[in-house]
Protein backbone atom coordinates (compact mmCIF):
# COMPACT_ATOMS: atom_id res chain seq x y z
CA UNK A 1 -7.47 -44.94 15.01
CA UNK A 2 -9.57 -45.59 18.18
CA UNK A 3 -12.75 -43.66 19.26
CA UNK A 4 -10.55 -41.86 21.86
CA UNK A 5 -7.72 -40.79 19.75
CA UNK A 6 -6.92 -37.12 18.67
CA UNK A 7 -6.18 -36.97 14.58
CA UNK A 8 -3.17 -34.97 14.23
CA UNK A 9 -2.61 -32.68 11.75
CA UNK A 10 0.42 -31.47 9.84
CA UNK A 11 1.23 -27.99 8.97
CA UNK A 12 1.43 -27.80 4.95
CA UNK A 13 4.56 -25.93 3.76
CA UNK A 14 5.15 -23.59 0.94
CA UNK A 15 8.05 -22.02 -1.16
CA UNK A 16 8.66 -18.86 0.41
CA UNK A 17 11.10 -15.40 -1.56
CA UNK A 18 11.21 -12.13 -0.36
CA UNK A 19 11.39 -9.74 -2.81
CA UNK A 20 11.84 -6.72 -0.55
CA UNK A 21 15.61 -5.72 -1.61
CA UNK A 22 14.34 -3.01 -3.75
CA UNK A 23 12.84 -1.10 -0.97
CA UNK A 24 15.81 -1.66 1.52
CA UNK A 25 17.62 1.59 2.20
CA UNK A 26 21.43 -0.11 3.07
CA UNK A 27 23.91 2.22 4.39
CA UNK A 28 22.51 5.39 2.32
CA UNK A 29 22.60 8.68 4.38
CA UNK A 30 20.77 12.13 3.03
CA UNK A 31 23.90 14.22 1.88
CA UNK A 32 21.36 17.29 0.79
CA UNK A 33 19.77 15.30 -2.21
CA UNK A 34 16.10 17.05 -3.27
CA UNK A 35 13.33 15.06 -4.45
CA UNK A 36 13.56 16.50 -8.06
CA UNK A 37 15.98 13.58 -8.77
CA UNK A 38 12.78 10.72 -7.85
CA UNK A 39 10.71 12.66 -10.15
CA UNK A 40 13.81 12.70 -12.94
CA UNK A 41 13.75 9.02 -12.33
CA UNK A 42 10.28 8.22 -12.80
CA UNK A 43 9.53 10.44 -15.51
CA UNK A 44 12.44 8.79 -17.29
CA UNK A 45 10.47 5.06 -16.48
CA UNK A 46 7.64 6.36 -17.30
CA UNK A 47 8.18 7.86 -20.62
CA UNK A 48 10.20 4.83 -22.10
CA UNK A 49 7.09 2.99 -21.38
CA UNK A 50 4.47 5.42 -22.63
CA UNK A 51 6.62 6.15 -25.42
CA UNK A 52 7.07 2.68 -26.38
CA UNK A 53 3.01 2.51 -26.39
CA UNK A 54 2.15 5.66 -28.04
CA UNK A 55 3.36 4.37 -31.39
CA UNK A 56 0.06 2.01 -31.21
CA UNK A 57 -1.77 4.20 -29.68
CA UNK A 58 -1.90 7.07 -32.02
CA UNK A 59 0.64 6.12 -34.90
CA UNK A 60 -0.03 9.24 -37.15
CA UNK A 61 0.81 11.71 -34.23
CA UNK A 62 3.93 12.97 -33.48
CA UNK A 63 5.25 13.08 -29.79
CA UNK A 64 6.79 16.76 -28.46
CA UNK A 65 8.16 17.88 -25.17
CA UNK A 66 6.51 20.36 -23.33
CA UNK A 67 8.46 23.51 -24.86
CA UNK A 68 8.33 21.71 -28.57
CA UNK A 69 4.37 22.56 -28.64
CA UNK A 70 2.91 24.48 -31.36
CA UNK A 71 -0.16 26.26 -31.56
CA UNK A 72 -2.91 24.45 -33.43
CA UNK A 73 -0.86 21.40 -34.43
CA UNK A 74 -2.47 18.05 -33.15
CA UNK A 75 0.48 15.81 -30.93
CA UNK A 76 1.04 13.89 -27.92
CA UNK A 77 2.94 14.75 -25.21
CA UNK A 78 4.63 12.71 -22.31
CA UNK A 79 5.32 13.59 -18.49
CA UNK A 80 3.91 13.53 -15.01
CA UNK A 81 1.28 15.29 -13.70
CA UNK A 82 1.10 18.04 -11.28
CA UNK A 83 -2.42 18.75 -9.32
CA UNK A 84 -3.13 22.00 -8.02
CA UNK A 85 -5.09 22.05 -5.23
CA UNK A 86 -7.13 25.64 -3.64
CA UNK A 87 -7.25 23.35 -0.35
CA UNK A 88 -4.38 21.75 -0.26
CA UNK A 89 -2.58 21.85 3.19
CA UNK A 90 0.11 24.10 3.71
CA UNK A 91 2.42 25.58 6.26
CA UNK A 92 2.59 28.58 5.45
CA UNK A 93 -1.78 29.16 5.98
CA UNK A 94 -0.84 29.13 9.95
CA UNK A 95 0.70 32.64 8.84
CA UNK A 96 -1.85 33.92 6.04
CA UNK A 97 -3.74 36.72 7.39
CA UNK A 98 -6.30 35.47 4.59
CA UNK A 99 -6.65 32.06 5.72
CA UNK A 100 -10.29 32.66 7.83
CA UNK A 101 -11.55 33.13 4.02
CA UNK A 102 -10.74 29.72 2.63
CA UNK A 103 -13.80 27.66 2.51
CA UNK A 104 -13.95 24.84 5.25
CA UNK A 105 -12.91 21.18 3.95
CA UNK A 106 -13.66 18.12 5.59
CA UNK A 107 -11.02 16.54 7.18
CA UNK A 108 -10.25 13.46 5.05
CA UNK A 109 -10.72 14.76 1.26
CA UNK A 110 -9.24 18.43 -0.04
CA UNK A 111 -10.48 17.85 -3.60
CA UNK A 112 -12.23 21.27 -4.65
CA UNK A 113 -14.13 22.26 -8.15
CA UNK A 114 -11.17 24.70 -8.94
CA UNK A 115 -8.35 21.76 -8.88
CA UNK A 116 -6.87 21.49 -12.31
CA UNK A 117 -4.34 19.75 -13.86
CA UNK A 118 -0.67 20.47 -15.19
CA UNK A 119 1.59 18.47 -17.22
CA UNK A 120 5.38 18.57 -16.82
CA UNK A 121 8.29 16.90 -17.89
CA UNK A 122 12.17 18.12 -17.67
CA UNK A 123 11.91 21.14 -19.59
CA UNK A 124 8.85 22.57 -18.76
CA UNK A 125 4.85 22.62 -17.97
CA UNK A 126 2.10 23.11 -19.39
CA UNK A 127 -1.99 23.68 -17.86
CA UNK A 128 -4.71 20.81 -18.93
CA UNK A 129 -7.70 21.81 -20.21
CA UNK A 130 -10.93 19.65 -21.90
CA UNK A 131 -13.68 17.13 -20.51
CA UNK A 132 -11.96 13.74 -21.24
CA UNK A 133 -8.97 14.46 -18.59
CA UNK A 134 -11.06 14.66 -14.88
CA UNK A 135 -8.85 16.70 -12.28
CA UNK A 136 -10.63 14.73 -9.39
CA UNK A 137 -9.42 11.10 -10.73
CA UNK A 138 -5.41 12.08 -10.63
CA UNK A 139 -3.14 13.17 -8.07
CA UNK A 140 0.49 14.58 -8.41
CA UNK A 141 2.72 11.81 -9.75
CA UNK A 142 0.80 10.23 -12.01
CA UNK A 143 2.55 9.42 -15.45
CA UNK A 144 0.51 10.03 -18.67
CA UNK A 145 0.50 10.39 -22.76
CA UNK A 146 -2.10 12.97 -23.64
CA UNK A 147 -2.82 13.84 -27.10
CA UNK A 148 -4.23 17.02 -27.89
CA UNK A 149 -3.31 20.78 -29.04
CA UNK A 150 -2.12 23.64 -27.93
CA UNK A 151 -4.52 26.71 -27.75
CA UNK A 152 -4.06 30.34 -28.21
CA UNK A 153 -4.21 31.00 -24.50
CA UNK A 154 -0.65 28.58 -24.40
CA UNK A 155 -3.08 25.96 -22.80
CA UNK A 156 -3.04 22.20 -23.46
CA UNK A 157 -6.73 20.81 -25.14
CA UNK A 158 -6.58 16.99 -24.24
CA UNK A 159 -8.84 15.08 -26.42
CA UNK A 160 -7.48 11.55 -25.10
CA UNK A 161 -4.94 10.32 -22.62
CA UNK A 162 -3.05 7.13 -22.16
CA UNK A 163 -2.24 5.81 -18.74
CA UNK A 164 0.80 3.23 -18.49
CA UNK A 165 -1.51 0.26 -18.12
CA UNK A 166 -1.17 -3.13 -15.98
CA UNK A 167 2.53 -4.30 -16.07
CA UNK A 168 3.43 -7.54 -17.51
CA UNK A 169 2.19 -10.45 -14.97
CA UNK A 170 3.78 -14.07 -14.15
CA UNK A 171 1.37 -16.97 -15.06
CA UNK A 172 0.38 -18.33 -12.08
CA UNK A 173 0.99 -22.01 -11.30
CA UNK A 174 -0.56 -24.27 -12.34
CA UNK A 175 -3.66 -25.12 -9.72
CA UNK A 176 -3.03 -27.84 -7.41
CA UNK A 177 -5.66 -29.72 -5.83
CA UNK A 178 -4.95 -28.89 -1.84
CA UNK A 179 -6.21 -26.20 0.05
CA UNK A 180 -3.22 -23.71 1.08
CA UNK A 181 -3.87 -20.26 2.70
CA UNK A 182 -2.68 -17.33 3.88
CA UNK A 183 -4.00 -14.99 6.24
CA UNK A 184 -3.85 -11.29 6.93
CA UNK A 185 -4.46 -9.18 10.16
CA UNK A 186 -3.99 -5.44 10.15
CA UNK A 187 -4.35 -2.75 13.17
CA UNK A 188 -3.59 -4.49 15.72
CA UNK A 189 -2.81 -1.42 17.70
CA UNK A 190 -1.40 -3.39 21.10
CA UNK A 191 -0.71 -0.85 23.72
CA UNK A 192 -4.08 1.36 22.63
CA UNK A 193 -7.32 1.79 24.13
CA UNK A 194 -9.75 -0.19 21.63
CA UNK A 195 -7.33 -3.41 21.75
CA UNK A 196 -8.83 -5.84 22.73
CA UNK A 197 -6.49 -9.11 24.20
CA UNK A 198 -8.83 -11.71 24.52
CA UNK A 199 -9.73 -11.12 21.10
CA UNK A 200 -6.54 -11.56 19.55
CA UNK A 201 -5.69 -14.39 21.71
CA UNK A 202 -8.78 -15.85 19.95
CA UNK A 203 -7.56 -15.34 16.88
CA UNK A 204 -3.90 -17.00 17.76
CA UNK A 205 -5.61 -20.15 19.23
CA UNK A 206 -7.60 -20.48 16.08
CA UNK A 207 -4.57 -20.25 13.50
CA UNK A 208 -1.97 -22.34 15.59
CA UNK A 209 -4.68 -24.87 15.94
CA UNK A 210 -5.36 -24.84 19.77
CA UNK A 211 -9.12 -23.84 19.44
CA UNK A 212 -12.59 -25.42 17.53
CA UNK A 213 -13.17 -29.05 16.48
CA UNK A 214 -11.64 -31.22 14.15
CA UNK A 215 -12.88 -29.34 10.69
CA UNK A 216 -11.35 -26.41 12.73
CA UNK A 217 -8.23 -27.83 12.95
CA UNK A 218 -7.81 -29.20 9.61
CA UNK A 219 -8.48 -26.06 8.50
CA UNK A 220 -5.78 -24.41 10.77
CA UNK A 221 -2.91 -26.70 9.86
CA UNK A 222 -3.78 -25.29 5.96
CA UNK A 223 -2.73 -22.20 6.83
CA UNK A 224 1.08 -21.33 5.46
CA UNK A 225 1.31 -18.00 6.31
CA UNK A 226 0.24 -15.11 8.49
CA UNK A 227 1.03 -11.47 7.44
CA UNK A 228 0.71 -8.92 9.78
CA UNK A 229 0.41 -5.20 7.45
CA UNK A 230 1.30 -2.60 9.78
CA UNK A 231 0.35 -1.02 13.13
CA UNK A 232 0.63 -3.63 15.31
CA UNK A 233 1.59 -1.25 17.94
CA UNK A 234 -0.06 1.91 19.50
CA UNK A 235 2.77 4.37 21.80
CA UNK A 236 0.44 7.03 23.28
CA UNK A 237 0.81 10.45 22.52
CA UNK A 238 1.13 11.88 25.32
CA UNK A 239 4.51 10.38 26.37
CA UNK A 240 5.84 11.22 22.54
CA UNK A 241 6.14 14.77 22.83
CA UNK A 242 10.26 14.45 22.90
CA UNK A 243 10.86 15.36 26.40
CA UNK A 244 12.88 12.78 29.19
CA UNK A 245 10.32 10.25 30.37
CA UNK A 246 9.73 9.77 34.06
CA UNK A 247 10.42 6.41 34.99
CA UNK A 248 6.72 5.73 35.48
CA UNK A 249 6.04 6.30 31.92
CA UNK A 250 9.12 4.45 30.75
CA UNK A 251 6.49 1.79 30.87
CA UNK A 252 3.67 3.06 29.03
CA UNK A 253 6.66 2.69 26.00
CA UNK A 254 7.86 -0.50 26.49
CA UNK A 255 4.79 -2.22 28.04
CA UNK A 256 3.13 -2.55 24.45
CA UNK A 257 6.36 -3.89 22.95
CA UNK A 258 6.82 -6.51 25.24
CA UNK A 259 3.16 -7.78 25.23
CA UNK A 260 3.12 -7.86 21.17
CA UNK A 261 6.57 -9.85 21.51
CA UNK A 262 4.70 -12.45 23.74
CA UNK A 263 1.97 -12.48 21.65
CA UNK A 264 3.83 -13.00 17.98
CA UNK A 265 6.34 -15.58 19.57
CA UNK A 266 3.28 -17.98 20.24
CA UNK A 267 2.49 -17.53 16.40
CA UNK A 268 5.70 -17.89 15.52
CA UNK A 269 6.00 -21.24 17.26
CA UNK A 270 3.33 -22.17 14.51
CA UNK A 271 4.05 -21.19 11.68
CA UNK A 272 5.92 -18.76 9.37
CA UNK A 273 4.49 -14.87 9.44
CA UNK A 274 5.86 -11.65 8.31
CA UNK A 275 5.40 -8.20 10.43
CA UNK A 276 5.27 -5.25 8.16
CA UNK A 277 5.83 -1.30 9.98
CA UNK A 278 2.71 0.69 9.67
CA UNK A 279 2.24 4.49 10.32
CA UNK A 280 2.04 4.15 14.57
CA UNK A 281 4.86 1.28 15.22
CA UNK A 282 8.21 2.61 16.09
CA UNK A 283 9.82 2.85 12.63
CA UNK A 284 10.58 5.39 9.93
CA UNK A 285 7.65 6.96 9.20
CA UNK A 286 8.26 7.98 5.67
CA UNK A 287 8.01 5.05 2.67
CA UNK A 288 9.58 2.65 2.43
CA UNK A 289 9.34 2.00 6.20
CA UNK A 290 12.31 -0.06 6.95
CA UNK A 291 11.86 -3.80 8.81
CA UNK A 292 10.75 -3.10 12.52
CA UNK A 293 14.03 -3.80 14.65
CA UNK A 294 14.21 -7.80 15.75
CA UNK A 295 15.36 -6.48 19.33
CA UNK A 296 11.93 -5.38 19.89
CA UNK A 297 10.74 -9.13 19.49
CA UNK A 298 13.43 -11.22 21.71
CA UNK A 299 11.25 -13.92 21.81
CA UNK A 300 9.42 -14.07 18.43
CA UNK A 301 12.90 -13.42 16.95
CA UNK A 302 14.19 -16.31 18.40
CA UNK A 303 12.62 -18.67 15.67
CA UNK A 304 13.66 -18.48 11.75
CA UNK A 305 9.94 -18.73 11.05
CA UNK A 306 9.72 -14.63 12.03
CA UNK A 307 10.02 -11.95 9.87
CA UNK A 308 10.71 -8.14 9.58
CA UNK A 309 9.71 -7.18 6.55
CA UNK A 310 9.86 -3.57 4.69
CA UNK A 311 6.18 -1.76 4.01
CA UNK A 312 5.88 -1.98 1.00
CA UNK A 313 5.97 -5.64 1.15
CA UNK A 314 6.98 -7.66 -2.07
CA UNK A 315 7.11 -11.60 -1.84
CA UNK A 316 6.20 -15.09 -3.64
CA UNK A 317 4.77 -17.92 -2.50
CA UNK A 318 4.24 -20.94 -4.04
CA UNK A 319 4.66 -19.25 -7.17
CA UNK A 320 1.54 -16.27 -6.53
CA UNK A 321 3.18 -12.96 -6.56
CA UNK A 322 1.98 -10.60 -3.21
CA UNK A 323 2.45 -7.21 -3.19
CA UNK A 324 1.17 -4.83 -0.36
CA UNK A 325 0.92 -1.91 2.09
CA UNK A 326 0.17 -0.86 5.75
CA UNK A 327 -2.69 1.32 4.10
CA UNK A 328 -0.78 4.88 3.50
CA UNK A 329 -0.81 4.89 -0.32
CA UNK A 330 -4.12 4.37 -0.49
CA UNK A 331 -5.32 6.58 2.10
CA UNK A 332 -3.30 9.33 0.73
CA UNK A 333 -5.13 8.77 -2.40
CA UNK A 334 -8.26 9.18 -0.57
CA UNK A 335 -7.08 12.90 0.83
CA UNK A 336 -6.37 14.03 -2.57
CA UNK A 337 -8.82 12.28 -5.11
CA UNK A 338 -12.13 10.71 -5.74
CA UNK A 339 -13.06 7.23 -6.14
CA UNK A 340 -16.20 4.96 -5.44
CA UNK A 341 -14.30 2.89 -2.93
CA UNK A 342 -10.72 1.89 -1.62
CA UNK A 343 -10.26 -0.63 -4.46
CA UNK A 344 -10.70 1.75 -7.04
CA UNK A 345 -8.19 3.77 -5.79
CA UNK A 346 -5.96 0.46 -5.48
CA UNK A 347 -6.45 -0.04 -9.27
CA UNK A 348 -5.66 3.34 -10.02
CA UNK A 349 -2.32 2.56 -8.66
CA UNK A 350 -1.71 -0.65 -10.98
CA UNK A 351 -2.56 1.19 -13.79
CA UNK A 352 -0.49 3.79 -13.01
CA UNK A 353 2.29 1.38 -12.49
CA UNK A 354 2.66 3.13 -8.92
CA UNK A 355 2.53 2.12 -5.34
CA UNK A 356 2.76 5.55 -4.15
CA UNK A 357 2.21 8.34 -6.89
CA UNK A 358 1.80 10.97 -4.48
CA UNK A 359 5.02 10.26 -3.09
CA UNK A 360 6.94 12.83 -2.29
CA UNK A 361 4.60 15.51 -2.96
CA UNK A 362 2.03 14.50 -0.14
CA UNK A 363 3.06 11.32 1.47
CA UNK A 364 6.34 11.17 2.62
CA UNK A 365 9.52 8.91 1.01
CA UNK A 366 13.06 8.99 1.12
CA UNK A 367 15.04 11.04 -1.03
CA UNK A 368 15.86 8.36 -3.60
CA UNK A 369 18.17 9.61 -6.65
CA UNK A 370 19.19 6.69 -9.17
CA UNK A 371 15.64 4.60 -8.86
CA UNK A 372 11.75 5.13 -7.84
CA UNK A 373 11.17 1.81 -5.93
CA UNK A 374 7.16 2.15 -5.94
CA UNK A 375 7.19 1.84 -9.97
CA UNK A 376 5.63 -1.77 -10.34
CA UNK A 377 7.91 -3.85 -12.78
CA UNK A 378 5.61 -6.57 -12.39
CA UNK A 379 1.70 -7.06 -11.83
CA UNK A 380 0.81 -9.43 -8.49
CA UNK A 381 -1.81 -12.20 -8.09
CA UNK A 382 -2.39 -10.67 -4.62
CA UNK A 383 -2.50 -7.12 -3.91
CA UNK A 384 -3.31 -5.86 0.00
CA UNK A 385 -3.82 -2.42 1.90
CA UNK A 386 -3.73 -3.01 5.89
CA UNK A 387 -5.65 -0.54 8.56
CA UNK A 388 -8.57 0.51 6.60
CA UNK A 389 -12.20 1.32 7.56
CA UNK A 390 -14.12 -2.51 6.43
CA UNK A 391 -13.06 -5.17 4.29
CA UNK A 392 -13.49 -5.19 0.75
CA UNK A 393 -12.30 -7.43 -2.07
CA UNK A 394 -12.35 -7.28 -5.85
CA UNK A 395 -10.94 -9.85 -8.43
CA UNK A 396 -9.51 -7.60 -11.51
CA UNK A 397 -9.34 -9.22 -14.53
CA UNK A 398 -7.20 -7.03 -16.84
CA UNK A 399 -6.61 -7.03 -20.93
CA UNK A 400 -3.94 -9.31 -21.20
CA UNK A 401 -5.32 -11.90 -19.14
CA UNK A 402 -4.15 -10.55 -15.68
CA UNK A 403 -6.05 -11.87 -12.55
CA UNK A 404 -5.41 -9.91 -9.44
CA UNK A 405 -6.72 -10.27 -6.20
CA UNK A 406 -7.35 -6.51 -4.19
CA UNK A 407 -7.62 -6.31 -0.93
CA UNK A 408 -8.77 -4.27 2.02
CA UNK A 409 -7.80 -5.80 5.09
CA UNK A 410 -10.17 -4.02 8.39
CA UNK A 411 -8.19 -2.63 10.95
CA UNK A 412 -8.28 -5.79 13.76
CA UNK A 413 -8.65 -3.87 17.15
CA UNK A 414 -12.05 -2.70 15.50
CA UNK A 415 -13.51 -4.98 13.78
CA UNK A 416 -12.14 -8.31 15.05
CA UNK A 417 -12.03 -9.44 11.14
CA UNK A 418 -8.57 -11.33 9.79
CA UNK A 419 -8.67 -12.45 5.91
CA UNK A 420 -8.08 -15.88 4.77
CA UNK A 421 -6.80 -16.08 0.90
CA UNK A 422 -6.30 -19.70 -1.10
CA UNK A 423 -3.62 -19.66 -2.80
CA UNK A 424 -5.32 -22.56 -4.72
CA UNK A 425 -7.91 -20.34 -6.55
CA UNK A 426 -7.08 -17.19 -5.28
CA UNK A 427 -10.18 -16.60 -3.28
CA UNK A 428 -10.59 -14.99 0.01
CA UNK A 429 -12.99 -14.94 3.32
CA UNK A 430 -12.73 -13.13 6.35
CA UNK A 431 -12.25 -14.47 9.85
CA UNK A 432 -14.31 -12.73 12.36
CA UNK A 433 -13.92 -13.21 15.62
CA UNK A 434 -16.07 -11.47 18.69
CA UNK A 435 -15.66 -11.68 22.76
CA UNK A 436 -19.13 -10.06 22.59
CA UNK A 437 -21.35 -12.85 24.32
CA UNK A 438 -24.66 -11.12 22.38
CA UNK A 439 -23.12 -11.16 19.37
């Protein structure tokens, strides 16, 4: 190759399967179903799992329902928990006349010293007492084997509790040699006031290989994969307030739409990427959020390398099992429990074997009544939350040999930071990318 040739690169390729089908809603409509029958569902997961680990766990004990409790008598019990909350939200304190005498909150967390725990399963419930069960680390939905007692005051005394654990986890493949990653961008938020164009269109020239040096764009034509997790787009408010839209604010919707569309169809060009729904793009807005309509994207849609994909988002690659979110789960979490950071709560959820355990009590979901979707057969190599505050990452090693990679991925239009994973080794660096010349 002569001094004044360009080295060309070639895109590497990997084995792509979605494993979305579980979260599809096909052709269901709500005929008047209540949520009781999710709960029925999970409980009934749940319990052949604890069940089947209680007899290990404490093999002298005997395991009662709620209403099989006697007083005194040492057991374990099985079901889901229920949280009470003093400051929980609730439409019916816009009519309390005593609503000026509940305590102010702040605005993201409603966790309060008086929250306690109850235990229920088909037949019946039952209040938590004792220091080893901490109200503040649970939330409503969470599955659990307690073993304790029953007091005189028809209380339960926990003196342990079992949580469902890690599920069972693929080996992952055996390491090859090559570089191969994929890359994740979150909060886009096209069409609102902190996106930033240039900034993005940074970004795109850097993954499709159009900006840099040569080290720049080897490193580009590694990349396999983009994932986009979740609100991509940003519809003002003040046109959403369901009344007939002048013609001059016809724009203000479709404007945003049309941009992102130009934008993802110059990725797509590239190389494969998924788009994920997140809680401000124009889909469903309780879980799972269905695949954003293709006829919003005429021109990204246009190539098989683009694709709608549910939130949750279950797929394989190569082998390494993903499994994310747009961020709701976790931030839900947040509202309703304490933890030391986002990946803590994101644990929580594994070994809970639960995307969304506060679904539907606090975060919304569809009225499911044969199956709970969000119950984690399977443990990923790669687990991601989109639109949150910074990026954070956390390689959990769990008792059976598990390696999982969490992830935080920063909302984009803020912080200007994508996330690059290996799939070689499983570890991960973030992208950053400024129009700030003083930066």
């Amino acid at each position: 190759m002569g001094d004044g040739e360009t080295k060309h690169f070639e895109r590497k390729q990997a084995l792509y399967k979605s494993l979305d089908e579980k979260y599809l809603v096909h052709g269901q409509k709500y005929k008047g179903q209540q949520y009781s029958q999710i709960y029925f569902a999970r409980l009934h997961r749940v319990r052949n799992l604890l069940n089947s680990l209680v007899h290990k766990w404490k093999p002298h004990l005997p395991v009662h329902t709620v209403l099989g409790l006697e007083e005194g008598k040492e057991c374990v019990i099985v079901g889901t928990i229920y949280k009470h909350m003093k400051l929980k939200p609730s439409i019916l304190d816009e009519y309390s006349k005593e609503r000026s005498m509940v305590p102010l909150v702040k605005p993201h967390n409603f966790v309060h010293s008086d929250d306690y725990l109850i235990l229920e399963d088909e037949i019946g419930r039952v209040r938590l007492r004792g220091c080893s069960l901490i109200a503040v680390d649970f939330v409503t939905g969470t599955g659990l084997a307690l073993h304790g007692m029953k007091t005189n005051e028809g209380d339960f005394l926990v003196q342990d509790f079992l949580e469902a654990g890690l599920p069972p986890q693929m080996k992952l493949p055996i390491h090859w040699q090559e570089d191969k990653y994929v890359v994740f961008v979150s909060g886009l938020n096209v069409g609102g006031n902190k996106f930033n164009p240039l900034q993005f269109q940074l970004l795109i020239d850097h993954l499709t290989g159009l900006l840099g040096g040569e080290n720049d764009y080897k490193t580009a034509s590694n990349i396999v994969r983009l994932v986009i997790a979740g609100s991509s787009i940003l519809i003002p408010q003040s046109i959403l307030n369901g009344q007939t839209l002048a013609l001059d604010d016809q724009s203000k919707l479709t404007d945003p739409i049309k941009e992102l569309d130009i934008l993802l169809t110059q990725l797509a060009v590239a190389m494969p990427l998924d788009i994920m729904p997140g809680p401000s793009d124009p889909a469903n807005s309780f879980l799972p959020q269905q695949p954003l309509h293709r006829c919003l994207f005429p021109g990204a849609s246009a190539y098989s390398t683009f694709f709608c994909c549910t939130n949750p988002h279950h797929f394989e690659l190569d082998g390494v099992q993903f499994i994310g979110t747009s961020g709701q789960n976790i931030d839900d979490l947040d509202k309703y429990s304490i933890g030391k950071d986002k990946l803590e709560f994101i644990e929580r959820t594994l070994r809970w074997r639960h995307l969304a355990p506060t679904a539907p009590n606090t975060l919304g979901c569809y009225p499911f009544t044969e199956k709970d979707p969000f119950f984690l057969e399977s443990c990923p190599h790669v687990y991601y939350v989109g639109n949150q505050e910074k990026f954070e990452t956390r390689l959990l090693q769990g008792p059976e040999n598990h390696l999982v990679r969490l992830i935080c991925i920063p909302r984009f239009c803020e912080s200007g930071v994508a996330v690059m994973l290996n799939l070689k080794n499983l570890e991960c660096h973030t992208l950053c990318l400024s129009t700030d010349l003083n930066s």
